[in-house]
C-alpha atoms as a PDB file:
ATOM      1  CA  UNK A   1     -32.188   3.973 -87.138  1.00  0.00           C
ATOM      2  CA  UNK A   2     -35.482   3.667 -84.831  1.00  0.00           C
ATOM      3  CA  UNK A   3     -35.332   0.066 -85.909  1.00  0.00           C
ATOM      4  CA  UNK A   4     -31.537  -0.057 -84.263  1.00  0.00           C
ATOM      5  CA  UNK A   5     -32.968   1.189 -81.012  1.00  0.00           C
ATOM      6  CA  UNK A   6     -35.750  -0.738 -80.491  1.00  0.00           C
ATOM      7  CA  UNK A   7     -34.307  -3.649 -81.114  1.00  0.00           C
ATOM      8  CA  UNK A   8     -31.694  -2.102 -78.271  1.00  0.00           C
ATOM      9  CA  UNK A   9     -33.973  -1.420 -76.091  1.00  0.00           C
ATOM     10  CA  UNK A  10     -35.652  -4.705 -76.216  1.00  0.00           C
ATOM     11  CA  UNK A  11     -32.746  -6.551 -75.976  1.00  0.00           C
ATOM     12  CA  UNK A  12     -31.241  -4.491 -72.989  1.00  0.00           C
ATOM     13  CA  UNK A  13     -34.837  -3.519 -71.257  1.00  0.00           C
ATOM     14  CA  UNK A  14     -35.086  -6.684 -68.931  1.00  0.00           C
ATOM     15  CA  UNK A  15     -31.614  -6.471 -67.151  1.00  0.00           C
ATOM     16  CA  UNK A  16     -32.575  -2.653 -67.064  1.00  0.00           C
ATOM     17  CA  UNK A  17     -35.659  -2.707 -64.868  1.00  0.00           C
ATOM     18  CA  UNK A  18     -35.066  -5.841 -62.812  1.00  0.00           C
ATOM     19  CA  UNK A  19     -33.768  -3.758 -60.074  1.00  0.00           C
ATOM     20  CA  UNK A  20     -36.606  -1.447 -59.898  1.00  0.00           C
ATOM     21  CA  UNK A  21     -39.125  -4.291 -60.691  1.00  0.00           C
ATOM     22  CA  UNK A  22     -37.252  -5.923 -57.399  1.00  0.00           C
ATOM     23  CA  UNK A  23     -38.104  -3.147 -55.478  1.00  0.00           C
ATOM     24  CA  UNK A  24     -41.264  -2.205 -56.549  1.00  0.00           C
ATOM     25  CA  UNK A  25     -44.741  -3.513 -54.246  1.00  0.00           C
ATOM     26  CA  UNK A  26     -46.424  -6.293 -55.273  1.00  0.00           C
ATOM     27  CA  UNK A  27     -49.931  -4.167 -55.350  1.00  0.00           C
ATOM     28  CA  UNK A  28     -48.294  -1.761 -57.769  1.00  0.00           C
ATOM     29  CA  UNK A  29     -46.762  -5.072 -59.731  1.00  0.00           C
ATOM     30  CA  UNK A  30     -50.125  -6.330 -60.389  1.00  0.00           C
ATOM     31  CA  UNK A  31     -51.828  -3.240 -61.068  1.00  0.00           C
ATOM     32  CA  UNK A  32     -49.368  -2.862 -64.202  1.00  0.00           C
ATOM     33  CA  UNK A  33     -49.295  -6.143 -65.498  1.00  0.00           C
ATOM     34  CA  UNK A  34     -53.436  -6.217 -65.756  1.00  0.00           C
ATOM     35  CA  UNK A  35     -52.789  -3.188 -67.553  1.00  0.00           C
ATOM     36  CA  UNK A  36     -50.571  -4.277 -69.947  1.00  0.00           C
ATOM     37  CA  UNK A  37     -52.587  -7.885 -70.170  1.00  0.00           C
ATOM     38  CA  UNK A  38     -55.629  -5.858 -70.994  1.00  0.00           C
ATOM     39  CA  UNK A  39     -53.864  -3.997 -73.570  1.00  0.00           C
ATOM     40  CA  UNK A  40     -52.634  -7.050 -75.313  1.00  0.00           C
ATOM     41  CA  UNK A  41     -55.583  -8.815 -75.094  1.00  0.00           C
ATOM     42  CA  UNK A  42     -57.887  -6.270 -76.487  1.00  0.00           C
ATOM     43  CA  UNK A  43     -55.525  -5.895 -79.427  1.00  0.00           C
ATOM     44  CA  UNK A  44     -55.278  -9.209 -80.493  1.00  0.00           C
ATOM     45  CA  UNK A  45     -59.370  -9.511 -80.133  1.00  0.00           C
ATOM     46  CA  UNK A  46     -59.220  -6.038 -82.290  1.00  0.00           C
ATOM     47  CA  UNK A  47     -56.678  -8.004 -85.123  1.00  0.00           C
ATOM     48  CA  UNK A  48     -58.770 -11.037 -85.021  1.00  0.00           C
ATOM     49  CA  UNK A  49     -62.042  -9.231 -85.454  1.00  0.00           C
ATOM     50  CA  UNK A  50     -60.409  -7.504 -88.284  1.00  0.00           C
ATOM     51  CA  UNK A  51     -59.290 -10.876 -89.582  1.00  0.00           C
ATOM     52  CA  UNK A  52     -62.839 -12.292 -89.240  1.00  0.00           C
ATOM     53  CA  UNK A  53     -64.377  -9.092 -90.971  1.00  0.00           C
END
């Protein structure tokens, strides 16, 4: 079931916030997508030290 709405949600998230990302400052923009970089980044370091191990 949690599969079903993930795979909902993924499919149907980018038409969902483009209007909001629209709208939203650029400042704000950028302060979320180092976030999320950061995030990524330090998992897949985290996986391939694991990996490595």
């Amino acid at each position: 079931m949690l599969d079903k709405q993930r795979s909902r949600i993924v499919h149907l998230g980018p038409s969902l916030l483009s209007v909001p990302v629209k709208l939203t400052p650029f400042a704000l923009k950028r302060q979320v997508l180092e976030q999320v970089l950061s995030w990524q980044f330090r998992q897949a370091l985290d996986e391939w030290r694991a990996g490595v191990s």
